[in-house]
N, C-alpha and C. Protein backbone atom coordinates (compact mmCIF):
# COMPACT_ATOMS: atom_id res chain seq x y z
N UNK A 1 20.31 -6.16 -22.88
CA UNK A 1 19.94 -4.85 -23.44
C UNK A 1 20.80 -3.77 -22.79
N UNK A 2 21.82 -3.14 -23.60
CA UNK A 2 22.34 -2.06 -23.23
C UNK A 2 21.08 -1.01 -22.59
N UNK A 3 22.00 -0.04 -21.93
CA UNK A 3 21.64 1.67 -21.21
C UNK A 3 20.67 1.32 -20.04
N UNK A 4 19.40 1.67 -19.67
CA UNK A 4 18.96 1.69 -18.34
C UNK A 4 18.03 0.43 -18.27
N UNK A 5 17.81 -0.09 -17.15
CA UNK A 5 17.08 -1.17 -17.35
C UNK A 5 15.76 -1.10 -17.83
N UNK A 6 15.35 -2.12 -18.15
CA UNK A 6 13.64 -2.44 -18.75
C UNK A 6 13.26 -2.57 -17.53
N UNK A 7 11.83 -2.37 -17.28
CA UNK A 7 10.55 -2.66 -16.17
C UNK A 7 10.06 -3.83 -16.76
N UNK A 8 9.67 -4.81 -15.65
CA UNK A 8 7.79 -5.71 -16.49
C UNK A 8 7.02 -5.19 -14.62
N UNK A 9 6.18 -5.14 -15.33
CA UNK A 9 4.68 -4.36 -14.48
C UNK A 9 3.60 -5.83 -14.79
N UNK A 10 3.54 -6.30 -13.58
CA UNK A 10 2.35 -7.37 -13.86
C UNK A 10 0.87 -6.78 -12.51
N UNK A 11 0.16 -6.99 -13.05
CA UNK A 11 -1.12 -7.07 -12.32
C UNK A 11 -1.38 -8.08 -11.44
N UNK A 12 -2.21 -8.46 -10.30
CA UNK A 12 -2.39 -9.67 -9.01
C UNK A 12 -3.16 -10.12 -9.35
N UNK A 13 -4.39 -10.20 -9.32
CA UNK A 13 -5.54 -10.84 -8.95
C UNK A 13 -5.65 -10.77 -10.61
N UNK A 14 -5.75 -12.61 -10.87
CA UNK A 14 -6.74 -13.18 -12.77
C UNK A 14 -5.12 -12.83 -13.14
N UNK A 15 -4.01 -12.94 -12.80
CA UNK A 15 -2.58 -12.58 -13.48
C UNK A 15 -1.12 -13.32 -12.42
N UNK A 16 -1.23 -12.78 -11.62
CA UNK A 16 -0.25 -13.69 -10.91
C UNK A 16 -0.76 -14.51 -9.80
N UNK A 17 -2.46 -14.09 -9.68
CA UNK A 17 -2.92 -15.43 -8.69
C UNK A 17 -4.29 -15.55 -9.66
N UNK A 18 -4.67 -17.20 -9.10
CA UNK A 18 -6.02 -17.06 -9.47
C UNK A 18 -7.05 -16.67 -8.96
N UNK A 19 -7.78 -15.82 -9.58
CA UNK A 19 -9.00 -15.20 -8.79
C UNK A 19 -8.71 -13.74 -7.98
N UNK A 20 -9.71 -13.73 -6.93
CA UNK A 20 -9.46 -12.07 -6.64
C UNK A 20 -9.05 -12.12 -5.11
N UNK A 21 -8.35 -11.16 -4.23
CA UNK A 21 -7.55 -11.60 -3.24
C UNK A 21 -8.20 -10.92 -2.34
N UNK A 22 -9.47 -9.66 -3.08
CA UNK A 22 -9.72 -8.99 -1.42
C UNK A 22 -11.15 -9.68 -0.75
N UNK A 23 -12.21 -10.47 -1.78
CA UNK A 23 -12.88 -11.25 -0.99
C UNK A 23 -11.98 -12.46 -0.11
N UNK A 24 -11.14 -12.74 -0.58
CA UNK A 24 -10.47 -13.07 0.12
C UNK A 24 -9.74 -13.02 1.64
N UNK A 25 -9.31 -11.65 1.65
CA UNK A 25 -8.83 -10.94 2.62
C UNK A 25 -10.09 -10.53 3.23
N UNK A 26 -10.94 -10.34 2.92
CA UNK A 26 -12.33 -10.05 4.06
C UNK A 26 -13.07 -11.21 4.65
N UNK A 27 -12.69 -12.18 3.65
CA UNK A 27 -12.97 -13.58 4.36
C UNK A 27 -12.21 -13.78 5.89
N UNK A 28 -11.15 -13.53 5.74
CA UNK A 28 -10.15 -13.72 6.97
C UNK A 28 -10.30 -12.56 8.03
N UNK A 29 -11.13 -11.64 7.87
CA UNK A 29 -11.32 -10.40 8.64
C UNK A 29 -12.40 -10.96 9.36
N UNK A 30 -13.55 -11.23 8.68
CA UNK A 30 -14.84 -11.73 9.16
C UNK A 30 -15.40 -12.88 8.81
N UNK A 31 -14.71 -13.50 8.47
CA UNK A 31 -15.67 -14.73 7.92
C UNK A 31 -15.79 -15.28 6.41
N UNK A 32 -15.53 -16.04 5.91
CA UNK A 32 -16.05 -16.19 4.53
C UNK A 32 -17.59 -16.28 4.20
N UNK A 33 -17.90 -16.93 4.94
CA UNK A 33 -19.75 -16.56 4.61
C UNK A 33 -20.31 -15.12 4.47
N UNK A 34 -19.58 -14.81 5.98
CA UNK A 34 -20.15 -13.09 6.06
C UNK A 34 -19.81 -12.46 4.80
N UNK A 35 -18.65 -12.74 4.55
CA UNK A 35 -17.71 -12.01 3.49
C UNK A 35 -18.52 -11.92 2.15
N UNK A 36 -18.84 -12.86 1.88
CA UNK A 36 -19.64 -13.82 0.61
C UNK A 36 -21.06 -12.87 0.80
N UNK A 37 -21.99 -12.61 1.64
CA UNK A 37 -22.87 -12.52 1.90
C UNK A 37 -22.70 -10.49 1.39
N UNK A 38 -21.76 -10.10 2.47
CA UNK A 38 -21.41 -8.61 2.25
C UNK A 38 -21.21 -8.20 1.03
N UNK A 39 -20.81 -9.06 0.05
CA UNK A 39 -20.34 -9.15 -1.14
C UNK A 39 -21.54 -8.87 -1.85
N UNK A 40 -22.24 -10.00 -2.10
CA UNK A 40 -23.34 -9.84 -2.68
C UNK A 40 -24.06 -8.68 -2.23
N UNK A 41 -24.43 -8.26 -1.37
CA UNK A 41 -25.36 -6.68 -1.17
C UNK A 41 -24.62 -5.46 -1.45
N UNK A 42 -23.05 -5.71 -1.27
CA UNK A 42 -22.90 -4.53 -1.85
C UNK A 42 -22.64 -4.30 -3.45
N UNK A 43 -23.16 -5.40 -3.93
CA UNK A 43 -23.35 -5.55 -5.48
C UNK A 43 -24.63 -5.00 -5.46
N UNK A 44 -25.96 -5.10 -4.80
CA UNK A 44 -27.26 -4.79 -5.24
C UNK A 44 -27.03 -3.18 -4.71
N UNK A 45 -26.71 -3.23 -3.56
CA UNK A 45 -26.25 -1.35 -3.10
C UNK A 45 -25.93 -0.56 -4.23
N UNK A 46 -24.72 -1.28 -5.05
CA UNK A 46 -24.17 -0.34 -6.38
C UNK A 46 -25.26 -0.14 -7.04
N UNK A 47 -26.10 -1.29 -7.57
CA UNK A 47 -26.83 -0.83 -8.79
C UNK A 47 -27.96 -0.32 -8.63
N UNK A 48 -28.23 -0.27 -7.11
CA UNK A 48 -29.55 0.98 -6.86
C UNK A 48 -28.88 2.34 -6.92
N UNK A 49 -27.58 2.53 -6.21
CA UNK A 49 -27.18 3.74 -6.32
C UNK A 49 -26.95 4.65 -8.03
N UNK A 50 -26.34 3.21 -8.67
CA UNK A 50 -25.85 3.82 -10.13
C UNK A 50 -27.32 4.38 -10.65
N UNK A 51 -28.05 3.56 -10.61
CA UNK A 51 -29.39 3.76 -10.89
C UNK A 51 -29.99 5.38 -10.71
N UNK A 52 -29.62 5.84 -9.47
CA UNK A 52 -29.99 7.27 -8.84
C UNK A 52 -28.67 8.24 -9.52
N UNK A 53 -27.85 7.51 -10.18
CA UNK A 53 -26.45 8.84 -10.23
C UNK A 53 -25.99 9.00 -8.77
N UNK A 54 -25.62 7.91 -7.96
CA UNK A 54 -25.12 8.00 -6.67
C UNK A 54 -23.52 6.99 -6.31
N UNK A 55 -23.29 6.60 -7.86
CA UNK A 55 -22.88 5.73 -6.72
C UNK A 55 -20.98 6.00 -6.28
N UNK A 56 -20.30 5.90 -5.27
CA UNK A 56 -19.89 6.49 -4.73
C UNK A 56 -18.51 5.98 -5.14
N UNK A 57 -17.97 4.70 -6.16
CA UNK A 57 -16.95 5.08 -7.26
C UNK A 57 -17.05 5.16 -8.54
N UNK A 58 -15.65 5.95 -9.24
CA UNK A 58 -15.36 6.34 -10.28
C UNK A 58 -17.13 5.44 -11.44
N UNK A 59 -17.06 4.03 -11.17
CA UNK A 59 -17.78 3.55 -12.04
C UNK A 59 -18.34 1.97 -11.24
N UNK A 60 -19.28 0.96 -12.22
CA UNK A 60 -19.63 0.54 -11.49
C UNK A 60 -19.05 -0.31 -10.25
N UNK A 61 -18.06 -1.03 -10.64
CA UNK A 61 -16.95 -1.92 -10.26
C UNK A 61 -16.55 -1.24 -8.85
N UNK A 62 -16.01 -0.18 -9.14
CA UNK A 62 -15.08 1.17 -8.12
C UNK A 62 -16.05 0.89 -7.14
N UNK A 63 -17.55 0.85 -7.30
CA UNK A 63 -18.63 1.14 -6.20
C UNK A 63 -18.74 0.04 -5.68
N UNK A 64 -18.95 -0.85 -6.43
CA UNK A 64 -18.81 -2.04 -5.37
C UNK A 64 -18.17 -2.27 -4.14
N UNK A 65 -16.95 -2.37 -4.84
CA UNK A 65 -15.62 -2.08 -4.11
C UNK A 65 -15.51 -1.25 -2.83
N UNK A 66 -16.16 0.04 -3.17
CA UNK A 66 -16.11 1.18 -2.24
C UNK A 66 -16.93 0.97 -1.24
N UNK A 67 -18.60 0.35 -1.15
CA UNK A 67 -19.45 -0.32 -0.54
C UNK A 67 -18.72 -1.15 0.34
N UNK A 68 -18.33 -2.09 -0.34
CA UNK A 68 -17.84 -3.37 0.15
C UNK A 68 -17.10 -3.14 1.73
N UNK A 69 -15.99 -2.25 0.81
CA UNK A 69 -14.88 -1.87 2.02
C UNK A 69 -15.40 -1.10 3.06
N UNK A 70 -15.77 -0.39 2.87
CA UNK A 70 -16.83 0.41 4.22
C UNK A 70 -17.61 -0.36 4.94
N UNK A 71 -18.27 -1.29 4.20
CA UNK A 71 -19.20 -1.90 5.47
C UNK A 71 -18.66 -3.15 5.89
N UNK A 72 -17.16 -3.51 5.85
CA UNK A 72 -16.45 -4.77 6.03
C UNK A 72 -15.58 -4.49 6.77
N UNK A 73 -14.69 -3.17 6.83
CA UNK A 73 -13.54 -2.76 7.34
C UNK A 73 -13.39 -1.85 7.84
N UNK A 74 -14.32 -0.79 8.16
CA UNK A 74 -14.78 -0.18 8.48
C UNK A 74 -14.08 0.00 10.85
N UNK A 75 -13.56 0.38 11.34
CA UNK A 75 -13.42 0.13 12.65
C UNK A 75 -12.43 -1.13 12.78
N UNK A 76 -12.23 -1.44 11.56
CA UNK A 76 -10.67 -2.26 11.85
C UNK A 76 -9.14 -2.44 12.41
N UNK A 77 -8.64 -2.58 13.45
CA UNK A 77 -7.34 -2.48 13.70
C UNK A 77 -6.60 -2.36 12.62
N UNK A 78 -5.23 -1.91 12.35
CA UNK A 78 -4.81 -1.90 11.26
C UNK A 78 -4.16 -3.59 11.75
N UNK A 79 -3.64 -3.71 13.00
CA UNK A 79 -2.69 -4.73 13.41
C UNK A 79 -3.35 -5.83 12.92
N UNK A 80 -4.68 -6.03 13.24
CA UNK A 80 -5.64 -7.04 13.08
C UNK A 80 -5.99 -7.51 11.51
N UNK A 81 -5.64 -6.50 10.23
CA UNK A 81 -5.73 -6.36 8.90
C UNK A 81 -4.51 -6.87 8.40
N UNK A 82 -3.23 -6.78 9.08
CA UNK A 82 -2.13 -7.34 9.11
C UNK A 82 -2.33 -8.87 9.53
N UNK A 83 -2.39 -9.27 10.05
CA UNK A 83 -2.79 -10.48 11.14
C UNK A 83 -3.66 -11.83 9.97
N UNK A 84 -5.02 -10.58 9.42
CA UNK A 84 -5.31 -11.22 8.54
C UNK A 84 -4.63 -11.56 7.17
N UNK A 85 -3.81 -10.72 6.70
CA UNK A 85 -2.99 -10.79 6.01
C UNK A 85 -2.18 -12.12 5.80
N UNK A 86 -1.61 -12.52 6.90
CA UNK A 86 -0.62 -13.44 7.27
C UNK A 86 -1.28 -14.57 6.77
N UNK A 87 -2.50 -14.72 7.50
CA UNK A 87 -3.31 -15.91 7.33
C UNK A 87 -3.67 -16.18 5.58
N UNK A 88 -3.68 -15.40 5.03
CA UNK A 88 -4.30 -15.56 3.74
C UNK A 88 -3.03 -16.10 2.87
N UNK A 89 -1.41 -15.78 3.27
CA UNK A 89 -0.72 -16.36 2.32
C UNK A 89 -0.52 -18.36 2.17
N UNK A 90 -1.10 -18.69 2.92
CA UNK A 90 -1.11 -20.03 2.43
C UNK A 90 -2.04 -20.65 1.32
N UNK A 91 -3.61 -19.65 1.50
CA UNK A 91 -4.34 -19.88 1.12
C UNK A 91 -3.92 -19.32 -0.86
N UNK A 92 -3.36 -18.57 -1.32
CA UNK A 92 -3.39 -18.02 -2.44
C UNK A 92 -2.95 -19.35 -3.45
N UNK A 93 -3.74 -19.30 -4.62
CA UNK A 93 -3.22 -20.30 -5.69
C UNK A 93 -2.69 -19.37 -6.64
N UNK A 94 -1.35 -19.57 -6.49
CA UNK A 94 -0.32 -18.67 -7.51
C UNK A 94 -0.59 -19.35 -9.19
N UNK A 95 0.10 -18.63 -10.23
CA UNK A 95 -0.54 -18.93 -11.65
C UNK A 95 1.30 -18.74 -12.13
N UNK A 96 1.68 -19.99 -12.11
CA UNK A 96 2.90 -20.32 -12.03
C UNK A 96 3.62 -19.78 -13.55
N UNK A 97 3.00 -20.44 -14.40
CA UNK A 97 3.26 -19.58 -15.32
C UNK A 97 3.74 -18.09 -15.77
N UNK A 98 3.22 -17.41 -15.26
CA UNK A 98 3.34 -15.83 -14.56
C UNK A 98 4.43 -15.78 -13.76
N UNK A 99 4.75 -16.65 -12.99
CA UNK A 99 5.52 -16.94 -11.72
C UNK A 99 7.01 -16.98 -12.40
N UNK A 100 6.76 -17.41 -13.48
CA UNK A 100 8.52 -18.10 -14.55
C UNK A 100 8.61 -16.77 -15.30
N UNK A 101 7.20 -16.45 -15.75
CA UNK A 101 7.83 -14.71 -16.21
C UNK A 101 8.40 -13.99 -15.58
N UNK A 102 8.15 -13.98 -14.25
CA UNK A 102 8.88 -12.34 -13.56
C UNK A 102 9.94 -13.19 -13.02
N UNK A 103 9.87 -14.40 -12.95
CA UNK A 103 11.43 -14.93 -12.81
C UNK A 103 12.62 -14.71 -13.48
N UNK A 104 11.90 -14.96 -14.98
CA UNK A 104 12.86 -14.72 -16.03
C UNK A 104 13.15 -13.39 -16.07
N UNK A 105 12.14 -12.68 -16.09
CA UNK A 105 12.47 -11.05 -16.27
C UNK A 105 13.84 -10.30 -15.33
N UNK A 106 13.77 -10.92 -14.03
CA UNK A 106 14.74 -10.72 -12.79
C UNK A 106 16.25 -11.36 -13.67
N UNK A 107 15.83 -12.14 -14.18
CA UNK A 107 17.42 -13.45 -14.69
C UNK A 107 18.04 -12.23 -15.64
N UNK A 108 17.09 -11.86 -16.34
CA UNK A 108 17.53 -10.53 -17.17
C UNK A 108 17.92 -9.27 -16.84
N UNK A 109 17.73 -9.28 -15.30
CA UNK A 109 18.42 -7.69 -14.94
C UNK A 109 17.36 -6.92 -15.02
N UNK A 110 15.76 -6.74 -14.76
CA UNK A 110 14.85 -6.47 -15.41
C UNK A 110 14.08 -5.78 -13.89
N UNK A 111 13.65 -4.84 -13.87
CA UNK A 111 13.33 -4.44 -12.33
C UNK A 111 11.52 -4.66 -12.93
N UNK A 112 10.82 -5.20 -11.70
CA UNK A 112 9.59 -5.89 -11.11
C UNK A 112 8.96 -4.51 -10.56
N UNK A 113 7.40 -4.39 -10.95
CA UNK A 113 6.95 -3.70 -10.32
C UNK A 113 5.50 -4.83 -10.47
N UNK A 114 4.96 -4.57 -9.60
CA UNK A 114 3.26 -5.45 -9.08
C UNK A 114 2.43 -4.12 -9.61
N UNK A 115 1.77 -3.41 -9.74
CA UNK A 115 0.49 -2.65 -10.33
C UNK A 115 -0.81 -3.30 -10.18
N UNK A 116 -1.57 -3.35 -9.00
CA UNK A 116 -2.46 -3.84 -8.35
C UNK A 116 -3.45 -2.78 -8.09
N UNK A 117 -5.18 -3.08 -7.69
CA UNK A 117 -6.52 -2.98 -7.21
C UNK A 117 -6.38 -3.12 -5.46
N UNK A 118 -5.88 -4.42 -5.46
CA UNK A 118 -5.80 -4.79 -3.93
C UNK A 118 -5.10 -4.32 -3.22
N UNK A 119 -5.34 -4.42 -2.21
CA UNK A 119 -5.06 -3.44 -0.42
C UNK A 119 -3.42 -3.37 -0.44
N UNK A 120 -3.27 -2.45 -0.34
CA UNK A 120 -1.34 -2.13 0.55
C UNK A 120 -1.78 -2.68 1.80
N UNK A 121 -2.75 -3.02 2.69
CA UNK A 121 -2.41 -4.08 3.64
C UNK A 121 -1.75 -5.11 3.56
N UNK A 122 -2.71 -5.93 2.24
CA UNK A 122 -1.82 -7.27 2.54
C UNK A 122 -0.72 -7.74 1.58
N UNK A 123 -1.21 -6.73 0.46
CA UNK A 123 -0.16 -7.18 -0.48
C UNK A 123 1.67 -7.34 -0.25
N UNK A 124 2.27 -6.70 0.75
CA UNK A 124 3.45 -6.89 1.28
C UNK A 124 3.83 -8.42 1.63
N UNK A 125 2.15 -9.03 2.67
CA UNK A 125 2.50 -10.22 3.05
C UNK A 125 2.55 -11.12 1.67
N UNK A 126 1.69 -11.07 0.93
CA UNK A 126 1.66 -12.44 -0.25
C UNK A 126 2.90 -12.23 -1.02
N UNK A 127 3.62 -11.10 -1.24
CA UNK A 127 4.77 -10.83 -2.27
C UNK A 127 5.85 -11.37 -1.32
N UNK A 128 5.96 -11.13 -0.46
CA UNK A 128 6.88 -11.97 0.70
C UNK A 128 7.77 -13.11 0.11
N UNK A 129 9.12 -12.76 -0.26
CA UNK A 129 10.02 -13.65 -1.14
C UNK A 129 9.88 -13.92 -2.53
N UNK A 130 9.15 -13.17 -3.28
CA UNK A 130 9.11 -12.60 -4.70
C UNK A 130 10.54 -11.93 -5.06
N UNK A 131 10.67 -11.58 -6.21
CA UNK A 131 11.89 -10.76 -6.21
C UNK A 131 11.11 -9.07 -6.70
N UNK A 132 10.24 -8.65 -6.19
CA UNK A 132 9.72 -7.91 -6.92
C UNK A 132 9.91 -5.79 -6.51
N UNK A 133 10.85 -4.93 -6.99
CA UNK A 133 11.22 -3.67 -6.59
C UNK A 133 10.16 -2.70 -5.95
N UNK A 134 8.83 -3.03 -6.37
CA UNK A 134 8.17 -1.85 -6.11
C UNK A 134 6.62 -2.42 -6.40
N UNK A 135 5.51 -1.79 -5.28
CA UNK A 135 4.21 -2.48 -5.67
C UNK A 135 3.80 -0.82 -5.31
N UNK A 136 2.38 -0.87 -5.84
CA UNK A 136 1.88 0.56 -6.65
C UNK A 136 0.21 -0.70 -6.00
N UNK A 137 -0.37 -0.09 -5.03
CA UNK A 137 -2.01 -0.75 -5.11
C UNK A 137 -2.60 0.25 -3.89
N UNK A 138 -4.07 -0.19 -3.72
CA UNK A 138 -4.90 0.46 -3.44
C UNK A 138 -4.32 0.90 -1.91
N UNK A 139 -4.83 2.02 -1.57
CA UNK A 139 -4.45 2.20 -0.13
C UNK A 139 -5.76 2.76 0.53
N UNK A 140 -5.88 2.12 1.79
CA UNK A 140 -7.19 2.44 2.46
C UNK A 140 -6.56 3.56 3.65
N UNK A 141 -7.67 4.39 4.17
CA UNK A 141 -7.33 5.68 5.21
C UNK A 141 -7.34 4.65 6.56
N UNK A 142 -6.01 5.55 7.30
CA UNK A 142 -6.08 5.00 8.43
C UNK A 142 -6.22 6.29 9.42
N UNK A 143 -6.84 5.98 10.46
CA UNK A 143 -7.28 6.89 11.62
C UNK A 143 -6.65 6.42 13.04
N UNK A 144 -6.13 7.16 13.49
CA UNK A 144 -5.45 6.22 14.86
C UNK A 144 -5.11 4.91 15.16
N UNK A 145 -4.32 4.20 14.21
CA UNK A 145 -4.35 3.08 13.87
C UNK A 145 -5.53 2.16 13.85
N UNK A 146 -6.50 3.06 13.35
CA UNK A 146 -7.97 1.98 12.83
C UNK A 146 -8.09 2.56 11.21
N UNK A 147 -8.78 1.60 10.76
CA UNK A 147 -9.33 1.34 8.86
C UNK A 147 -10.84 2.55 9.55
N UNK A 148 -11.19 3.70 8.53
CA UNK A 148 -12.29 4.38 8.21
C UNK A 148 -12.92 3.62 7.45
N UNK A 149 -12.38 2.66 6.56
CA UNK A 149 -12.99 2.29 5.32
C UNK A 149 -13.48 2.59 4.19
N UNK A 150 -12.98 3.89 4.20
CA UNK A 150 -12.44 5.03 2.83
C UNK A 150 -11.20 4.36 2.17
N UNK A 151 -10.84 4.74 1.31
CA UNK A 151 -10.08 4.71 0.45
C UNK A 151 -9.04 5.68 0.62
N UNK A 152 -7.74 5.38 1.00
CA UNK A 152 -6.71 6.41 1.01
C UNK A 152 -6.05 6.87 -0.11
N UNK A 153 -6.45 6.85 -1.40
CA UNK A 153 -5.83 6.54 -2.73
C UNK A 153 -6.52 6.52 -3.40
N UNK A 154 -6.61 6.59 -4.96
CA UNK A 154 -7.05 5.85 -6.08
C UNK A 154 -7.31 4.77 -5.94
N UNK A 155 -8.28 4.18 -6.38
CA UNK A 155 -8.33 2.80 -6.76
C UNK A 155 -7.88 2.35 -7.43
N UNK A 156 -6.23 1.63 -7.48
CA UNK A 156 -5.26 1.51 -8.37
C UNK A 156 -5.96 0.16 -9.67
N UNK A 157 -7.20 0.76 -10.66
CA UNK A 157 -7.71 -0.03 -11.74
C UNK A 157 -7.51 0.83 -12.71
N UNK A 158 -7.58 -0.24 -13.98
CA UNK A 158 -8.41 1.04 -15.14
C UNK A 158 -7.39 2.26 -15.15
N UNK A 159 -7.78 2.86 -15.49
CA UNK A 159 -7.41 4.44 -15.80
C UNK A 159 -6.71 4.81 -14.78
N UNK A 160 -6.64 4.67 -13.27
CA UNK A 160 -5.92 5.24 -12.17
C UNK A 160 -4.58 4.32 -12.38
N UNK A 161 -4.88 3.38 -12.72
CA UNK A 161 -4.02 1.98 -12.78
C UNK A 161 -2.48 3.04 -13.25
N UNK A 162 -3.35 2.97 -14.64
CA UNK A 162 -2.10 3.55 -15.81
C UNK A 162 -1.99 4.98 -15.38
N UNK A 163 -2.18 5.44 -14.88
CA UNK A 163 -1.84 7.20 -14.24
C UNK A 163 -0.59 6.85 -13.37
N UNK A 164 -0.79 5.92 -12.65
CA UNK A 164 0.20 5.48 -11.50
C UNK A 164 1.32 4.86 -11.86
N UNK A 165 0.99 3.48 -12.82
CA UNK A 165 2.40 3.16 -13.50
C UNK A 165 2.96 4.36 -14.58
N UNK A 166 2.42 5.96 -15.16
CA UNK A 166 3.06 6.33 -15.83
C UNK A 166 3.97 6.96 -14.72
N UNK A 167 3.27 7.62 -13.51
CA UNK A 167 3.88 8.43 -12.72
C UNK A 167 5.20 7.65 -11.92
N UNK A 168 5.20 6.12 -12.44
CA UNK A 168 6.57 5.63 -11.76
C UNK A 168 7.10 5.32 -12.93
N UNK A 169 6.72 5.57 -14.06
CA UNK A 169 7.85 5.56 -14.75
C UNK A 169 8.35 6.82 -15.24
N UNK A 170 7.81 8.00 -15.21
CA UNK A 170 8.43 9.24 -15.10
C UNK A 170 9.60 9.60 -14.13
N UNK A 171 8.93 8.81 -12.70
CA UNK A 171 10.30 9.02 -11.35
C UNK A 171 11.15 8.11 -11.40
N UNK A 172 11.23 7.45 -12.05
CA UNK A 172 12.12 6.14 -11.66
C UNK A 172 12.78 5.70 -13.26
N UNK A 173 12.59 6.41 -13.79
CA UNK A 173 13.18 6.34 -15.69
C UNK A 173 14.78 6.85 -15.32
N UNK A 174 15.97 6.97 -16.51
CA UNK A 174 15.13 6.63 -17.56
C UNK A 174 14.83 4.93 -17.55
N UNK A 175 14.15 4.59 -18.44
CA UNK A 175 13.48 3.45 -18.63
C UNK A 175 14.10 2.84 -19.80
N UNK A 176 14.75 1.71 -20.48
CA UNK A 176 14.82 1.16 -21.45
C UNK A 176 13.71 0.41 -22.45
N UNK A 177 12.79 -0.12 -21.68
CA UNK A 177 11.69 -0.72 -22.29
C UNK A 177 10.83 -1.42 -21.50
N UNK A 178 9.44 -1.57 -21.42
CA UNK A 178 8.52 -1.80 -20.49
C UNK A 178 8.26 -2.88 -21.21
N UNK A 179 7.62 -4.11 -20.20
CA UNK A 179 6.65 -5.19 -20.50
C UNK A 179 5.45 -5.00 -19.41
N UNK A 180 4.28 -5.36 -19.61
CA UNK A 180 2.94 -5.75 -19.09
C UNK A 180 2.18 -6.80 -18.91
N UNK A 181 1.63 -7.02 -17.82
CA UNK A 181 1.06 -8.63 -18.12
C UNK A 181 0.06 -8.07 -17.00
N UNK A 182 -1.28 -8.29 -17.78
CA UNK A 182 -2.33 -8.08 -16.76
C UNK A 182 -3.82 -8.88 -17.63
N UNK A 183 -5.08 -8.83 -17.00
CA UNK A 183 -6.12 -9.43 -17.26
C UNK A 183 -7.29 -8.42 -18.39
N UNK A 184 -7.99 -8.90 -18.91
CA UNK A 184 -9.28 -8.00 -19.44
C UNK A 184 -10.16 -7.89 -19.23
N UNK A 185 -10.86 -6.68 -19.25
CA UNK A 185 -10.59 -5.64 -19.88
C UNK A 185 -9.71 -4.34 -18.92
N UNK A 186 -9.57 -5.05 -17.51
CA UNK A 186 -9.23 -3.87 -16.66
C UNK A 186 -7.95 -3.31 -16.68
N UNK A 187 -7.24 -3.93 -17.33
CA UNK A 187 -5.81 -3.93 -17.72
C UNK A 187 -5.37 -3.18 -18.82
N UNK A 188 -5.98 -3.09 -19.53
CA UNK A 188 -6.23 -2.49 -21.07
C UNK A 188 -5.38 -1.14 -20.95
N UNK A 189 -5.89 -0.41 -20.15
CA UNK A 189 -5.17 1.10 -20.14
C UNK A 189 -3.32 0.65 -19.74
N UNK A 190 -3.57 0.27 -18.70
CA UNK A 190 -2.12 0.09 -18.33
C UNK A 190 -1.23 -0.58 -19.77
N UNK A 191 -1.82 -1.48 -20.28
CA UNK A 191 -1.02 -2.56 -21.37
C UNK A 191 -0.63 -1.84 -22.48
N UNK A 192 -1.74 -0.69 -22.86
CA UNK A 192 -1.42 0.32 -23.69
C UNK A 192 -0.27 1.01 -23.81
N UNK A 193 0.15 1.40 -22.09
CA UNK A 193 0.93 2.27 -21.76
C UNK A 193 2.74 1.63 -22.35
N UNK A 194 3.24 0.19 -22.50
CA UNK A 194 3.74 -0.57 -22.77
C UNK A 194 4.64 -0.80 -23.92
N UNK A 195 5.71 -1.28 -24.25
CA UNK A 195 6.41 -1.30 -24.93
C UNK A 195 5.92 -2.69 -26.02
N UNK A 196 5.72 -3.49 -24.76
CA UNK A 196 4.95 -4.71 -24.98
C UNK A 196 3.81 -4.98 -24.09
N UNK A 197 2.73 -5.28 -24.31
CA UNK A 197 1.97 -5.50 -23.29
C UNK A 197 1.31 -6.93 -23.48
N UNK A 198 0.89 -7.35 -22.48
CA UNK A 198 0.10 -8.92 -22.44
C UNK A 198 -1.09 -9.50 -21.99
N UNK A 199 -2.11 -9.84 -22.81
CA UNK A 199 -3.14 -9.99 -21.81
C UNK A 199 -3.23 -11.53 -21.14
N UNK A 200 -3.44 -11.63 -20.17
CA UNK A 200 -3.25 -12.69 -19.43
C UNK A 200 -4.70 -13.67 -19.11
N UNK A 201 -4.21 -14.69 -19.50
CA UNK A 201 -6.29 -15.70 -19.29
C UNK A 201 -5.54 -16.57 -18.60
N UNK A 202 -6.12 -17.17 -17.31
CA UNK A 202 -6.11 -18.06 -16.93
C UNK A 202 -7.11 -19.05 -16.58
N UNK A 203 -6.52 -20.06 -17.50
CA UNK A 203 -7.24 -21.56 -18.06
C UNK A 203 -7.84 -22.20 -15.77
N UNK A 204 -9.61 -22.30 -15.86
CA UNK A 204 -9.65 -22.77 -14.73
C UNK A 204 -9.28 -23.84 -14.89
């Protein structure tokens, strides 16, 4: 394709791995049981709060999420979030398929961006020998090199998702033509945004 290059923008978690990466990553912080356990209450936390008009993200999902991370990560080293990081890349089951797309896309001269939910902690470590230009995901506040367990960012989903991939393709254009590859329904906005977009199922 003549003039400036094309983007493909793929999504992580249900798209280029299977399943979701930050129970994951809190597994390796504290435990997988704990993790598992934290998980579940801050699912019942959300839906008492939504219940009151309280709950403390964008929507229900966001709150979970937002729960979750606060009472998991909360007084965390950042070094130690790193650390965990490391540990988790053996563990990831990549969705290979996906894997030959952004391969191919690279064979084409095609610049890679990741558009992710999950942590700018660890996501550096799992992309680790990808060919991929630029990752766009959630960022948590850091305080003297410790996790608050706030959110430093958007919660790069949904609607923030596609705010963020437009705002890199405004800085980083011009653009020749976009591809997308992400999961449903959370993907939807971003795929829209797209020249082509893709929804992605992966067969358990």
């Amino acid at each position: 394709m003549s003039g400036p290059a094309g983007v493909a923008f793929f999504d992580f978690d249900g798209t280029l791995i299977h399943g979701d990466s930050l129970p994951m990553f809190v597994g390796e912080v504290i435990g997988r049981r704990r993790a598992a356990l934290a998980l579940a209450d801050a699912i019942r936390s959300a839906m008492h709060r939504h219940v009151r008009g309280r709950g403390p993200g964008r929507d229900f999902p966001g709150s979970v999420k937002a729960i979750y991370l606060k009472r998991t990560l909360c007084g965390l080293p950042v070094a130690d979030a790193l650390a965990a990081a490391e540990r988790m890349v053996p563990r990831v089951r990549w969705h290979q398929p996906m894997l030959d797309v952004l391969t191919e896309h690279r064979r084409q001269g095609r610049r890679v961006v990741v558009a992710t939910g999950a942590l700018d902690l660890y996501m550096p470590a799992l992309l680790r020998g990808l060919e991929v230009d630029d990752l766009l995901a959630t960022g948590m506040e850091v305080v003297d090199g410790t996790l608050t367990g706030r959110l430093g960012t958007a919660n790069c989903v949904r609607r923030d998702k596609a705010d963020r991939v437009t705002a890199w393709i405004a800085g980083n254009g011009p653009v020749a033509a976009t591809w997308g590859y992400g999961n449903h329904p959370s993907d939807l906005p971003m795929l829209a945004l797209m020249h082509k977009g893709e929804v992605v199922r992966i067969r358990r």
